[in-house]
Every structure is written in structure tokens, then in C-alpha cells.
Protein backbone atom coordinates (compact mmCIF):
# COMPACT_ATOMS: atom_id res chain seq x y z
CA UNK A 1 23.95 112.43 4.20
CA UNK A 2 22.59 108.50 3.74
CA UNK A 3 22.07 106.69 0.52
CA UNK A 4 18.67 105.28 1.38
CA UNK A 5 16.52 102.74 -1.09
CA UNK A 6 13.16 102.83 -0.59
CA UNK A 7 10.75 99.89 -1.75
CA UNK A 8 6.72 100.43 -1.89
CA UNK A 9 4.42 97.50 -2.87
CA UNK A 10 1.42 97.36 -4.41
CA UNK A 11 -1.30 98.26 -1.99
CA UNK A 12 1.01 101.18 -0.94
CA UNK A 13 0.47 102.66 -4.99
CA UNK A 14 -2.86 100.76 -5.57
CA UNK A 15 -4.35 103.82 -6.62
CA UNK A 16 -3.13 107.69 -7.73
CA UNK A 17 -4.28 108.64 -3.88
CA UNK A 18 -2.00 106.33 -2.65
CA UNK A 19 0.94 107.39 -5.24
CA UNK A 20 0.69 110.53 -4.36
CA UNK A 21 1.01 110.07 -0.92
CA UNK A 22 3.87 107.77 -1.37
CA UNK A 23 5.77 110.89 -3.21
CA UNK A 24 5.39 112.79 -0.06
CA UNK A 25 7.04 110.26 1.83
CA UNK A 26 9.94 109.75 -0.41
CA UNK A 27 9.87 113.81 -0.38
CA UNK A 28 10.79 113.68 3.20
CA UNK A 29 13.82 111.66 2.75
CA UNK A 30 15.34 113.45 0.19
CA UNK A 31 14.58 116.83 2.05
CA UNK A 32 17.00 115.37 5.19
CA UNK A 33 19.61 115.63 2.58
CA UNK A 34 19.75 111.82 1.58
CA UNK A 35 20.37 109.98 -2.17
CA UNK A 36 17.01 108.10 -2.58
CA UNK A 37 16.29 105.33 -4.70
CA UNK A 38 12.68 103.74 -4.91
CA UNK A 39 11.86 100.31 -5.84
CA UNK A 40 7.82 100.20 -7.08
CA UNK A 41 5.75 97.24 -7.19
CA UNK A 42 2.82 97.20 -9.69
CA UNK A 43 -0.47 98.52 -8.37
CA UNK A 44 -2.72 96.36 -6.20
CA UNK A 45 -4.31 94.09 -8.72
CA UNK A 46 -2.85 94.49 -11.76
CA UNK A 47 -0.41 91.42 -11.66
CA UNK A 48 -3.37 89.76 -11.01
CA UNK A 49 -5.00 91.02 -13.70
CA UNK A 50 -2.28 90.47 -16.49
CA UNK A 51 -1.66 87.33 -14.89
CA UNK A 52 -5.33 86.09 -16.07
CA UNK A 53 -5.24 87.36 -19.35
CA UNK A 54 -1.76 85.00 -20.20
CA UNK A 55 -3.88 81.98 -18.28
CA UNK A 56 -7.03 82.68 -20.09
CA UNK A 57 -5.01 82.46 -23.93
CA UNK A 58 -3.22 79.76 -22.46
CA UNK A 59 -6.12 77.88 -21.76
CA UNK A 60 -7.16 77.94 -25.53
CA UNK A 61 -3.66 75.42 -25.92
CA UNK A 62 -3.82 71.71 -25.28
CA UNK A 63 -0.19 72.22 -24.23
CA UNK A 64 -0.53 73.92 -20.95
CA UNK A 65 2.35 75.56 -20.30
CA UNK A 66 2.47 79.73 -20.84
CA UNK A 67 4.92 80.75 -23.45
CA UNK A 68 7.17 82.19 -20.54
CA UNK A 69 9.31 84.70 -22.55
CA UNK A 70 6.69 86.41 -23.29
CA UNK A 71 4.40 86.03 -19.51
CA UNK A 72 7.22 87.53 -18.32
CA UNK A 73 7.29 90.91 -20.65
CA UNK A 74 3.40 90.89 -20.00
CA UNK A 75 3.40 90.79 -16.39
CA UNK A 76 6.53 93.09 -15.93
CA UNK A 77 4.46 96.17 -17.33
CA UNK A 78 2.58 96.85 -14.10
CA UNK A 79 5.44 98.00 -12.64
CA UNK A 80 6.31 100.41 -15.61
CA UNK A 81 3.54 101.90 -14.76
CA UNK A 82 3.96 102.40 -11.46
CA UNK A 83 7.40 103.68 -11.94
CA UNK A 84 6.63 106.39 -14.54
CA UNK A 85 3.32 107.69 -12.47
CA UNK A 86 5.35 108.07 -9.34
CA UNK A 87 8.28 110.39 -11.10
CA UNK A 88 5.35 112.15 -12.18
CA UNK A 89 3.94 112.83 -9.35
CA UNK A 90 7.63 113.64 -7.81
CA UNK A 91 8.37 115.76 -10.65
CA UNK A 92 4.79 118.08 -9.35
CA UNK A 93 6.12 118.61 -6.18
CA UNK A 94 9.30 120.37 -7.64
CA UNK A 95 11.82 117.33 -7.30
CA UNK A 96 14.11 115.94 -10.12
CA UNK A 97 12.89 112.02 -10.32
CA UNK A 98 13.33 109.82 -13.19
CA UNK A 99 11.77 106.24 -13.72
CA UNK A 100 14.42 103.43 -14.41
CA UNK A 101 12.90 100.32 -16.03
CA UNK A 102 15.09 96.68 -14.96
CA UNK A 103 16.72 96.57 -19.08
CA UNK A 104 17.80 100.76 -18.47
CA UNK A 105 19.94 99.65 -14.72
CA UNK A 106 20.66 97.18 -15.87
CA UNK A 107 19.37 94.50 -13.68
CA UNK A 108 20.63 91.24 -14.85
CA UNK A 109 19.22 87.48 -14.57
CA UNK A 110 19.87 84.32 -15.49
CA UNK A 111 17.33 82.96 -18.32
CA UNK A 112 14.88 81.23 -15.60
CA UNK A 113 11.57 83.28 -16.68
CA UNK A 114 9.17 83.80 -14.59
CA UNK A 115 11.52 83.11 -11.38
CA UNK A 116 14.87 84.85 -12.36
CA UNK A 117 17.52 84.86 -10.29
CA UNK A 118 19.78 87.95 -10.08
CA UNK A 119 23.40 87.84 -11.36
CA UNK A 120 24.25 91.42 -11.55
CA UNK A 121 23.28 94.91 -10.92
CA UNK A 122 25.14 97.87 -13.10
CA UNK A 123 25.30 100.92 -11.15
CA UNK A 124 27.23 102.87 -13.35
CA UNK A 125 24.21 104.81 -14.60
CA UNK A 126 22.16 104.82 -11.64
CA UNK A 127 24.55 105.48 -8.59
CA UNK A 128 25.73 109.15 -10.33
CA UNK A 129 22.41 110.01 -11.13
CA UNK A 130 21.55 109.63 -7.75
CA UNK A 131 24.42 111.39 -6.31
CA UNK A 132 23.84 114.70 -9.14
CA UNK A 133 20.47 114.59 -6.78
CA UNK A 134 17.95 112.73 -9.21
CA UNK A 135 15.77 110.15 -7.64
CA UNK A 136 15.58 106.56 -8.89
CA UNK A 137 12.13 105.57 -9.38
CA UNK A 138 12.83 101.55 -10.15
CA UNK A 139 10.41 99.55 -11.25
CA UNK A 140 10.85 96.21 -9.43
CA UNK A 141 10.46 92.55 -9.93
CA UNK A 142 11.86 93.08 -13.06
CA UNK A 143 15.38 92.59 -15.27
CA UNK A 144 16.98 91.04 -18.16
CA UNK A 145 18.45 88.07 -18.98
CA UNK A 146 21.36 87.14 -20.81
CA UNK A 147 19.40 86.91 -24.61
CA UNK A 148 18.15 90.81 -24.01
CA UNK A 149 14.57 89.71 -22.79
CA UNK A 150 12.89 91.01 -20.02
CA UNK A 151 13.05 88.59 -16.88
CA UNK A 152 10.74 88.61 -13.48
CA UNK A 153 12.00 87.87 -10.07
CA UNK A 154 8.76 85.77 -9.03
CA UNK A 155 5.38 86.82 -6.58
CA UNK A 156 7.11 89.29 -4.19
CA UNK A 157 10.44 89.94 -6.48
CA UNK A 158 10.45 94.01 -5.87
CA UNK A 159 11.19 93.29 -2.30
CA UNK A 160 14.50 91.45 -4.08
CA UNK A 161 14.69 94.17 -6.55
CA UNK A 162 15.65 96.44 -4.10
CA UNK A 163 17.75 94.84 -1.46
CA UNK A 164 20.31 93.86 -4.62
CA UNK A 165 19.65 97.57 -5.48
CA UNK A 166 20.64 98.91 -2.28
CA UNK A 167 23.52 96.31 -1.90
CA UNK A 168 24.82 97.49 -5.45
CA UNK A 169 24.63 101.08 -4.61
CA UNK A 170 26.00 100.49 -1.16
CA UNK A 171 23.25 101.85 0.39
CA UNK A 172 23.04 102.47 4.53
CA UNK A 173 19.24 100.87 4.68
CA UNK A 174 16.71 99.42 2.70
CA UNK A 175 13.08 100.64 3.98
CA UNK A 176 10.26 97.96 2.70
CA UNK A 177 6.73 100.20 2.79
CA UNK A 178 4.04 98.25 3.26
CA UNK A 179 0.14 97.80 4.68
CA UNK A 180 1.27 96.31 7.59
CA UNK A 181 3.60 98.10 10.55
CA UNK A 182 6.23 95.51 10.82
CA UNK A 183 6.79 92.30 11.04
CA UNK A 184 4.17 90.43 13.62
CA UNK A 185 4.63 87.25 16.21
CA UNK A 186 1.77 85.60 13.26
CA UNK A 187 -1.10 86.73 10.88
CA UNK A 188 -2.59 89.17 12.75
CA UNK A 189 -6.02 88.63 10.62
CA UNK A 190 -6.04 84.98 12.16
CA UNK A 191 -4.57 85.73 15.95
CA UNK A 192 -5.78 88.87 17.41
CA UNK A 193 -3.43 89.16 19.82
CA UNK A 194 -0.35 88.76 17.38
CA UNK A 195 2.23 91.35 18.60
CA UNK A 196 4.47 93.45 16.02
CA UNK A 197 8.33 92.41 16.79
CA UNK A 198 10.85 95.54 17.09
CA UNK A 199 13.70 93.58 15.97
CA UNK A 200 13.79 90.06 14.69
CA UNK A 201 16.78 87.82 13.15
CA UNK A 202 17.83 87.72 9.71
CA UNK A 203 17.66 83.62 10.25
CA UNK A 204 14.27 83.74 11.41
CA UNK A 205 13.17 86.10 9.21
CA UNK A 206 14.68 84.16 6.36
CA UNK A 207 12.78 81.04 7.97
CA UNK A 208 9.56 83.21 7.88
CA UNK A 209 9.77 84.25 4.84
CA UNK A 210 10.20 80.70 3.38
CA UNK A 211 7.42 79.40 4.92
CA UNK A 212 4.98 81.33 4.30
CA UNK A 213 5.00 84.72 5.95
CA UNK A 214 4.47 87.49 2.93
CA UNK A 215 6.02 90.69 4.47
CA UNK A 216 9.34 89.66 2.60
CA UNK A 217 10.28 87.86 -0.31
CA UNK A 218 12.87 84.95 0.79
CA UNK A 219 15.61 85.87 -1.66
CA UNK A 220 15.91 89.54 -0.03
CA UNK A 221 16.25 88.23 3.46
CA UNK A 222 19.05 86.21 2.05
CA UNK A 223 20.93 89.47 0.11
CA UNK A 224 20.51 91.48 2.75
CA UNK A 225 21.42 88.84 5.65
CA UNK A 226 24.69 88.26 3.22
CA UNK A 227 25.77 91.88 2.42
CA UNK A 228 24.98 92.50 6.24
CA UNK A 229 22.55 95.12 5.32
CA UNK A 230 19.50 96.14 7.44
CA UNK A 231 16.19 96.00 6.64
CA UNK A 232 13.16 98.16 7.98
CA UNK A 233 9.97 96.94 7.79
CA UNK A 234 7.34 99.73 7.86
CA UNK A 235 3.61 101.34 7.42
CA UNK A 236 3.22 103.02 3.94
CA UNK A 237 -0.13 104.01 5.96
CA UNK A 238 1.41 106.52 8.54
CA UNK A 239 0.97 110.03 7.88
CA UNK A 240 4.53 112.68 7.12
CA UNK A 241 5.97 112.85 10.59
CA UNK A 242 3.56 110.28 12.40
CA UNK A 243 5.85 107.75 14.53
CA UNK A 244 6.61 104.84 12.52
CA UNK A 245 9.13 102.71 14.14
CA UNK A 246 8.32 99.55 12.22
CA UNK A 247 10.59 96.10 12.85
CA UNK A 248 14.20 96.14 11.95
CA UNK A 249 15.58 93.41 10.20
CA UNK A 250 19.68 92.85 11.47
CA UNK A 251 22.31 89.97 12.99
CA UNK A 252 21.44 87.92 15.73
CA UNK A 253 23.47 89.24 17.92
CA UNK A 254 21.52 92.92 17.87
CA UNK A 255 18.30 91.47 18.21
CA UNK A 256 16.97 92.90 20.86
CA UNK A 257 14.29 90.18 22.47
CA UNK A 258 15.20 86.40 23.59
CA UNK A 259 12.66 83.90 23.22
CA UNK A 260 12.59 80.34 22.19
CA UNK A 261 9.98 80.81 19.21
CA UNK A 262 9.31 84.11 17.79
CA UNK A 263 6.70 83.29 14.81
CA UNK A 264 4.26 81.23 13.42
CA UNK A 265 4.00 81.19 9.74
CA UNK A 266 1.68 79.22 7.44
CA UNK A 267 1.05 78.67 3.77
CA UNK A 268 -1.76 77.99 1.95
CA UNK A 269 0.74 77.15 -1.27
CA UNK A 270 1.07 73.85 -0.80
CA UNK A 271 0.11 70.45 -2.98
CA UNK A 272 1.29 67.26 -1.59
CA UNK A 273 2.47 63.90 -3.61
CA UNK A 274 3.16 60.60 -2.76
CA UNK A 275 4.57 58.28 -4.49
CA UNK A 276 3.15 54.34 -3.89
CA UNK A 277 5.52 51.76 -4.08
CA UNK A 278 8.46 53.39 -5.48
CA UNK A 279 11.14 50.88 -5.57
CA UNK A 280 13.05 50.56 -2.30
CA UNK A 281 16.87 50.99 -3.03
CA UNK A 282 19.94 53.53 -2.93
CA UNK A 283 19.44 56.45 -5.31
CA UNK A 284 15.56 56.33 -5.84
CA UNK A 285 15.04 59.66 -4.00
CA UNK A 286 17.71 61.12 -6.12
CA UNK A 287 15.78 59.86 -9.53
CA UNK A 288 12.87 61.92 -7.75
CA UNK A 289 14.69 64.99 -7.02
CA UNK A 290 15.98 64.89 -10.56
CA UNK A 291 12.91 65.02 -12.72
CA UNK A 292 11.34 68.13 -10.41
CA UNK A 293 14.70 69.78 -10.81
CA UNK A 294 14.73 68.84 -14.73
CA UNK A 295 10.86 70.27 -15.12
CA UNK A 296 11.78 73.14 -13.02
CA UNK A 297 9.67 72.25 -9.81
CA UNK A 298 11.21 73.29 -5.91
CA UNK A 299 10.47 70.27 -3.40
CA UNK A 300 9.86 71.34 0.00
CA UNK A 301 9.14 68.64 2.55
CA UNK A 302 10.01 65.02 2.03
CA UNK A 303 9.08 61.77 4.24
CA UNK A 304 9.59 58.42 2.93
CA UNK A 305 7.30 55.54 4.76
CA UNK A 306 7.21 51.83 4.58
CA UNK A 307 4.91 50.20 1.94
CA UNK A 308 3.10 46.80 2.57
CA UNK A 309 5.58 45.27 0.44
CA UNK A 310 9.48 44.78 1.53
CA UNK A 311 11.10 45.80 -1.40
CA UNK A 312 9.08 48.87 -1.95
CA UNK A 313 8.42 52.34 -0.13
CA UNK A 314 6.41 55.18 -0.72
CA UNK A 315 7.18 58.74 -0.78
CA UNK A 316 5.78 62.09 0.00
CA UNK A 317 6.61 65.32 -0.60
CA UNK A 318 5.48 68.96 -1.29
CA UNK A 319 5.46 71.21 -4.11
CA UNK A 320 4.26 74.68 -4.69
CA UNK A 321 0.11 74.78 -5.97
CA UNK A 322 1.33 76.33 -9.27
CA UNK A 323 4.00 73.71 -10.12
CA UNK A 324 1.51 70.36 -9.08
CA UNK A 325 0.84 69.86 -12.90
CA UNK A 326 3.91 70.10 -13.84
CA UNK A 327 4.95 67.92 -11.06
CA UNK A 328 3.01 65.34 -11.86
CA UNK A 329 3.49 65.35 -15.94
CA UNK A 330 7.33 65.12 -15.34
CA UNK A 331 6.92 62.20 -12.61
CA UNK A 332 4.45 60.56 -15.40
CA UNK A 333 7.26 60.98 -18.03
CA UNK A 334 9.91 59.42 -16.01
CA UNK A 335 7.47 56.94 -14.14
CA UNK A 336 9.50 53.54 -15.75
CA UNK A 337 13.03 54.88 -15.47
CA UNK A 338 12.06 55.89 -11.48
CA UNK A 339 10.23 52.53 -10.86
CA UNK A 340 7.12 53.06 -8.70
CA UNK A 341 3.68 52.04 -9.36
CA UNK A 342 1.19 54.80 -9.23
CA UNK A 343 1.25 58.48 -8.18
CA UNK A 344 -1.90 60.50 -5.23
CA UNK A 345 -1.81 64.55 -5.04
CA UNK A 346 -3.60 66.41 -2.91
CA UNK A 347 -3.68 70.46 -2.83
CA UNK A 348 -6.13 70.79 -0.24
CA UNK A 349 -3.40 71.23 2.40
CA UNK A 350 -1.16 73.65 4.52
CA UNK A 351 2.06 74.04 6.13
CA UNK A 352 2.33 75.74 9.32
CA UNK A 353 5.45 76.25 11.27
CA UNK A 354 7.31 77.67 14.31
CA UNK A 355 10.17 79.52 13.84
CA UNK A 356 12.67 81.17 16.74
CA UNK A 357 16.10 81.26 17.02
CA UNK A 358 15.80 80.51 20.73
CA UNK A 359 15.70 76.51 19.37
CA UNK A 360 18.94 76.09 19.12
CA UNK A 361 19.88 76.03 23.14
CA UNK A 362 15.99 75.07 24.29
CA UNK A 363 14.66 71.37 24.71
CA UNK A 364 10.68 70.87 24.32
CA UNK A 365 9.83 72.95 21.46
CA UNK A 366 8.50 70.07 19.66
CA UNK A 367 6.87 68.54 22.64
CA UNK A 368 4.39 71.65 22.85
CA UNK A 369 4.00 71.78 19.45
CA UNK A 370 2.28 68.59 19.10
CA UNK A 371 0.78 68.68 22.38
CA UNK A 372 -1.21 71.92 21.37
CA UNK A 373 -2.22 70.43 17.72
CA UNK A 374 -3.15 67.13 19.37
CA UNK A 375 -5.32 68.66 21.97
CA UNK A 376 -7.56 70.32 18.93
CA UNK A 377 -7.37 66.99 17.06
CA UNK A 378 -5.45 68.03 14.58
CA UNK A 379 -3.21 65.28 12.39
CA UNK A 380 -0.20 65.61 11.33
CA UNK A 381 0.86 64.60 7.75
CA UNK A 382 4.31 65.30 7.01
CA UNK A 383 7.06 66.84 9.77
CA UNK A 384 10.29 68.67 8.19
CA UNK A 385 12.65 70.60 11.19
CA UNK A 386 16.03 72.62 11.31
CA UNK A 387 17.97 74.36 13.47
CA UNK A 388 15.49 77.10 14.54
CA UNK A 389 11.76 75.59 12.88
CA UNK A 390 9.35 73.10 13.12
CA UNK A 391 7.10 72.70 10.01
CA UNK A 392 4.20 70.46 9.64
CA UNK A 393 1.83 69.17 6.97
CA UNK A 394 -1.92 69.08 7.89
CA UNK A 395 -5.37 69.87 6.06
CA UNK A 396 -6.28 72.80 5.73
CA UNK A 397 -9.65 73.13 6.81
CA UNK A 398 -7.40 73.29 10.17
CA UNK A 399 -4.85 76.44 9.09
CA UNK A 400 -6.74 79.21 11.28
CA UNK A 401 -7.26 77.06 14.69
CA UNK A 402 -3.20 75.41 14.48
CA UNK A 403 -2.08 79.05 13.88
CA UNK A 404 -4.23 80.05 16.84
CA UNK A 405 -3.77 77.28 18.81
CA UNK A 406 0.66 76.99 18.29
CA UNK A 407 0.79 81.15 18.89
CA UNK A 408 -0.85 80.88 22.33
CA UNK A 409 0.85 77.51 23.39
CA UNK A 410 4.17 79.73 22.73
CA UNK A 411 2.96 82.78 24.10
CA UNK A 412 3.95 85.17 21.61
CA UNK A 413 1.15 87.33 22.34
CA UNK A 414 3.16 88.52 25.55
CA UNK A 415 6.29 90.35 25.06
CA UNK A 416 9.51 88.82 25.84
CA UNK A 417 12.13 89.79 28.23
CA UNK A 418 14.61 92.20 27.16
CA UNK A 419 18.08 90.45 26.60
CA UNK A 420 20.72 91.04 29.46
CA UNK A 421 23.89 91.21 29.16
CA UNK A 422 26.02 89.64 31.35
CA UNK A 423 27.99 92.48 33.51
């Protein structure tokens, strides 16, 4: 007998159809014998919606910032919902289920709203429930923080919601459900010939994730890479007993293919800012880093070019679409005490980036990288790189053709040699 956690998001229990067949999947599991927990998102839409209805009262302020506290107990209900109609429909087919909201675990967070972080996860009530043979319907993406209010994990948090689950409960797998049948070599919506991986890295994946790719939410690559605990990626779509083999999420060293790149990921959630004639000494950078930390803000990318005059530079860097006003109020607030002269945005940009663990011991990755974007004319704004990706900056009336044109000059569309091992 396993302790499995499932996770389902929210086109997988968009509608009662598709809860219902989601009970007959987690009905299968727990007939083989196995303690099941499952992890709901909120149905397709609805953050969405309750999202808008906090924007739409927030644009009667002049302030304009939400009154986060409470965003965060709005947007959390969705996934009450979800939770409660899915141990109903568990309960119809004759199985003992129970819904478990993030306050009732307890999940606990530190007081960031709106993009908690997890500290804790209490399985005292949970992990014997589970074990007397109740399911664990858990409504994700939620918690609470250390006043008593209810938290949210952030766009994608029930992915994170249940890898800390599973870790907690010392689970054998965590199974994300989802629309898609795995993880693929790219969008397959924007490459046709984008190829689902059987196994991939928890360092790429991680590197995925981050930039851009939506099958997983960073943070749960990270807790599950950490407490060595395998993922499955897999079709919610599949029918009781159809094959369903989905990508498996593990250590580099069980990964099953060897190539030099194995993704390309892009996102759309990117604003850019440069800085013009920020003074050009030791520690300005730093002054920079500061206020976005202070207001809150994550900076991705950073290049810092000469200006026409010697003593002054400017400086570029990326933030996510949703924090640019912020951004830009903070660097406005702190504009004398970080000494440059004016401030440009732009949002109509993307980031698009190769990603492979293969880097690390191959040369020319970035050659053909830049070959293929320079033979479709496409510029290049801002370059960031690690050990196993290349990112770049560029408009994004280009997105579709770089995807296209970096997944073919890396032929992930054909499959890659199995690994050897050496006799």
C-alpha cells in the first residue's frame, strides 16, 4: 500500500462533468489499496473571476494597491468550492472523503499575501485521517499566516500546495492532473511538432518552470527536487484504465534521455525598465535591488550599459507585468537617494529561453541560439545565462516565430538517444 497525493487543476474540475470524472479517478487509487490525498485548484475561471471583482473596487481608490488581506480571503474561496463539491461527489460513489480547507491542516505561511511562502505543514490531523481510510480533499493555493488570516501561494500555488503536502505526509509520489499529457520539448500550441518528454530533470524542470513554462509552479519543483520526491505529470483527460504514462519528474542521474537542450520556454509576463543615467559607482545596483525588494517587486534579468556620459550608466532590468506600477512608484520614491535622471518601461515584451542540462559539458549552445534568431531578424534586448539556460529579452510581436525558430535549430522535435551506460 502507497501514500499517494493527488493534485487536479482547474480545467481538470472546470465544471461538475469534469468533477465527477475526477472522483472516478481518485476512486481508482484508493481501490489499489493506497492512502490518497487530493490537492484541488479552483474551477477554470473563477480566480479569474474573483480576481476582477477585487480590481474593479480597487479601481474606485486613487491609491492603487488591493487591500491584500482581504484579496487573499476573496480569491482563496474558489478552491473551497472545489474541495467541498469533490467530497461530494466521492461521498456518492460510496467512499469516505472529507474536504480540508488550508486554516483546518494547517498549512502555514509567512504574512506575504498574495505570494505566501510556506513555513509549515501540520499533519497531525490529516496523516491519521488518511490512514483510518478517509480521503483528503485539500483545497490548494491556500493557508494561513502567522496573525490567523488566510494566505495564497500565488498563480499556480496548488501545484505547491501539494508537493509540501505530500512531503509532510511522506508520501511515495505526487501525481499533478492536468489538460496536457506531460511535460513537452515547448508549447505545443506554438510548435506542432513539440514532443512530450518521458523523463526530464528536476534542474531543468525547475529552469522551465521559472521561465515561463505553466505545467508547474516553480516553488514545487524546488520542494520536491529538495525532499527528493518524484513528480508525475499527467492527463486529467484519459479515461479509467486508458494508458497514461505522462512525464516523470526525478534526479538527473535517472533521467532517461541525453541531449544538450531539452526545452524552450517563453513568457509573456514580462515589463522591462531602464534606468538613464543612473550614477556610475560601487553600490548603485544594490540601491536598485533594494527599493524592488522594499516594495515587494522580484527582478529577473539585469544588464547595465554605458551612457553617453562617463560618470553615468544606465540600467535595465525585468519585472513581472503585475508588479511594473509598483516598480516604477517605488523607483520614483527613491529616485534622489538612487541618483539617476529619468526612468523608460516597456511591457510589450517577452522572454524566451533554452533550457537542457546537456549545457553544462557542450560548447555552441549559444552560438545556435543567436544564429537561428538572427537569421529571422530578430533583436535581442537583454541576455541573462546559467549553468543549463540561455534567456533572452526581445519584442514580442516575435514570441511565436523565436519559439519556432530556437525548437527546430535544437531539434527537439526528434527524440534523443537513449543514455548508455558505460559497460
Amino acid at each position: 500500500m502507497a501514500r499517494i497525493v493527488m493534485k487536479f487543476g482547474g480545467t481538470s474540475v472546470a465544471n461538475l462533468e469534469r468533477i465527477r470524472h475526477v472522483a472516478s479517478l481518485v476512486a481508482e487509487e484508493a481501490k489499489e489499496g493506497n492512502e490518497v490525498a487530493v490537492v484541488v485548484s479552483a474551477m477554470s475561471g473563477e480566480t479569474n473571476r474573483l480576481v476582477a471583482l477585487v480590481d474593479a473596487l480597487d479601481a474606485d481608490s486613487n491609491q492603487g494597491t488591493a487591500i491584500e488581506d482581504e484579496y487573499d480571503s476573496i480569491v482563496a474561496s474558489g478552491e473551497q468550492v472545489t474541495s467541498g463539491l469533490l467530497a461530494i461527489a466521492l461521498r456518492r460513489r460510496g467512499l469516505r472523503a472529507r474536504s480540508w480547507l488550508g486554516w483546518q491542516i494547517p498549512l502555514r505561511t509567512d504574512m506575504a499575501h498574495s505570494k505566501a511562502r510556506i513555513a509549515e505543514i501540520e499533519s497531525s490531523a490529516i496523516g491519521p485521517s488518511m490512514k483510518a481510510g478517509n480521503i483528503a480533499v485539500v483545497a490548494g493555493f491556500q493557508g494561513v499566516n502567522e496573525e490567523g488570516r488566510i494566505s495564497t501561494l500565488g498563480r499556480g500555488g496548488s501545484d505547491t500546495s501539494a508537493v509540501a503536502l505530500a512531503v509532510a505526509l511522506k508520501a511515495d509520489r505526487c501525481d499533478i492532473y492536468t489538460d496536457v499529457d506531460g511535460i513537452y520539448t515547448t508549447d505545443p500550441r506554438i510548435a506542432k511538432d513539440a514532443r512530450r518528454l518521458n523523463r526530464i530533470a528536476f534542474e531543468e524542470m525547475l529552469e522551465l518552470a521559472s521561465l515561463g513554462a505553466k505545467v508547474l509552479q516553480t516553488r514545487s519543483v524546488e520542494l520536491a527536487m529538495n525532499n527528493n520526491l518524484p513528480i508525475r505529470v499527467l492527463t486529467s483527460m484519459a479515461e479509467v484504465g486508458d494508458p497514461n504514462p505522462g512525464t516523470l519528474v526525478c534526479h538527473e542521474d535517472e533521467t532517461m534521455e541525453e541531449r544538450v537542450v531539452s526545452g524552450v520556454a517563453y513568457s509573456r509576463d514580462e515589463s522591462q525598465i531602464t534606468l538613464l543615467r543612473l550614477k556610475d559607482k560601487p553600490g548603485m545596483v544594490a540601491k536598485v535591488c533594494k527599493a524592488m525588494a522594499d516594495a515587494n517587486v522580484i527582478v529577473d534579468m539585469i544588464v547595465q550599459g554605458i551612457s553617453k556620459s562617463d560618470s553615468a550608466a544606465n540600467l535595465t532590468f525585468t519585472v513581472g507585468k503585475r508588479d511594473l506600477d509598483k516598480a516604477l512608484a517605488a523607483l520614483e520614491a527613491a529616485k534622489q537617494s538612487i541618483g539617476f535622471e529619468a526612468v523608460k518601461s516597456d511591457s510589450d515584451v517577452t522572454k524566451v529561453s533554452v533550457v537542457g542540462i546537456g549545457m553544462r559539458s557542450h560548447t555552441g549552445v549559444a552560438q545556435t541560439m543567436f544564429e537561428a534568431l538572427a537569421e529571422r531578424n530578430i533583436n535581442v534586448k537583454v541576455i541573462a545565462t546559467s549553468e543549463i539556460k540561455i534567456s533572452v529579452l526581445i519584442d514580442a510581436e516575435y514570441t511565436e516565430l523565436a519559439v519556432r525558430a530556437l525548437h527546430s535549430a535544437f531539434e527537439l522535435d526528434k527524440a534523443a538517444p537513449p543514455k548508455v551506460s558505460a559497460p
